[in-house]
Protein backbone atom coordinates (compact mmCIF):
# COMPACT_ATOMS: atom_id res chain seq x y z
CA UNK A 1 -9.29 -5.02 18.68
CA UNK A 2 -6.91 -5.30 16.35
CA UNK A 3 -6.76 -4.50 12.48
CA UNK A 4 -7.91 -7.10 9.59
CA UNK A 5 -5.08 -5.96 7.98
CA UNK A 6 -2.05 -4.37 9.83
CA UNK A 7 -0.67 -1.08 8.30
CA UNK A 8 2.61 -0.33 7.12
CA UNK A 9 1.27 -1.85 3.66
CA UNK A 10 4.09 -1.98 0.93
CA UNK A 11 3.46 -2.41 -2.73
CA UNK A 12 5.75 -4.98 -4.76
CA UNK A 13 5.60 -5.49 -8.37
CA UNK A 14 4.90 -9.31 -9.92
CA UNK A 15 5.62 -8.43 -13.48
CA UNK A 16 1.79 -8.61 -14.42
CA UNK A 17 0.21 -6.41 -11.06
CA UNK A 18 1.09 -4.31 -8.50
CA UNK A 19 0.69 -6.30 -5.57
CA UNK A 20 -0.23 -4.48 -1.69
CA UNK A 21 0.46 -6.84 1.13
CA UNK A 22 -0.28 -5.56 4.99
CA UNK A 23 1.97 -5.85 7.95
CA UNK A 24 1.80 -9.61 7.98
CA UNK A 25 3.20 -9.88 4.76
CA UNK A 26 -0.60 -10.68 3.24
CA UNK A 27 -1.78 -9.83 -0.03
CA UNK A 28 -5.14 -8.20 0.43
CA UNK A 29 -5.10 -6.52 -2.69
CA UNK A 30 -3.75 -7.02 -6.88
CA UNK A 31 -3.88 -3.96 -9.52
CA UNK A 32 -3.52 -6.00 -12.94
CA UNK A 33 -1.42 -4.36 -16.16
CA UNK A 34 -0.43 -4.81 -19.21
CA UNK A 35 2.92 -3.61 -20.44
CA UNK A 36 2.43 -2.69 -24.05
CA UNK A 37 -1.51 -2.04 -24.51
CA UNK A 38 -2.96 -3.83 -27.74
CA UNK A 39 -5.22 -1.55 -29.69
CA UNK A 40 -8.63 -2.69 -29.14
CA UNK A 41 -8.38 -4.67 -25.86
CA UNK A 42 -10.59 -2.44 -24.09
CA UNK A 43 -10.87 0.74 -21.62
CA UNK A 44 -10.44 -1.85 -18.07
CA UNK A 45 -6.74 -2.16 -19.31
CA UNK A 46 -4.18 -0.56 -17.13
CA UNK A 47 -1.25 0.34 -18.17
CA UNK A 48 1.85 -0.32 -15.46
CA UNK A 49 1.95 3.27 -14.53
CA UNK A 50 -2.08 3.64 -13.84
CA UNK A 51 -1.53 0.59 -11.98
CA UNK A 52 1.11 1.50 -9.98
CA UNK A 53 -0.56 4.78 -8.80
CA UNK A 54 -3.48 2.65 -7.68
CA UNK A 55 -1.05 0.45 -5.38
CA UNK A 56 0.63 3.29 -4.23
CA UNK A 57 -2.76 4.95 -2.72
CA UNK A 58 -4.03 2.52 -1.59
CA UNK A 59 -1.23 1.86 0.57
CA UNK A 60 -1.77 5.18 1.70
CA UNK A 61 -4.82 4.18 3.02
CA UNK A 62 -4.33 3.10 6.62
CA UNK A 63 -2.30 6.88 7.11
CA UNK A 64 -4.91 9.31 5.55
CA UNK A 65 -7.82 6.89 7.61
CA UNK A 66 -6.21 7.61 10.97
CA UNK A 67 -4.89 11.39 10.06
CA UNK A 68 -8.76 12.43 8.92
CA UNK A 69 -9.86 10.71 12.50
CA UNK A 70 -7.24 13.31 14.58
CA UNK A 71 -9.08 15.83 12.81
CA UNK A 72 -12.00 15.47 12.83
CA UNK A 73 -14.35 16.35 16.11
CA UNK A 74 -13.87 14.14 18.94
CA UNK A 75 -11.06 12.10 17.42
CA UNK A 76 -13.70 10.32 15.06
CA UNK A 77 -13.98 10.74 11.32
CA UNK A 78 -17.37 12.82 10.13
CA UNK A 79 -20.60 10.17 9.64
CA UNK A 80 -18.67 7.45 11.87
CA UNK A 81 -20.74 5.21 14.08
């Protein structure tokens, strides 16, 4: 079967969130910012940085899925079905 969302993902910035798209080019996923934090807008603010790091994980994802199923047991990740 094959994935939702192909890996590699990249990350590109859109000047107001860190955008990852898959292999296809889609956007499955936006981390919002702001670039100069007003006093008083809040704690769910991000700051470019914070959202950046975010991105960047999360494009990470697809690698550190399939290296924790090689080792784990059997080729499958712990608690899988």
């Amino acid at each position: 079967m094959p994935a939702r969302f192909p890996p590699p993902y990249t990350i590109h910035d859109t000047r107001s969130s860190w955008e990852v798209r898959d292999a296809n080019g889609f956007a499955i996923v936006w981390f919002t910012y702001v670039e100069r934090p007003v006093v008083g807008t809040g704690p769910d603010r991000m700051t470019r940085d914070q959202a950046r790091r975010f991105a960047v994980n999360f494009a990470r994802l697809p690698e550190l899925l399939k290296a924790s199923q090689k080792s784990a047991p059997g080729g499958r990740a712990e608690g899988a079905a």
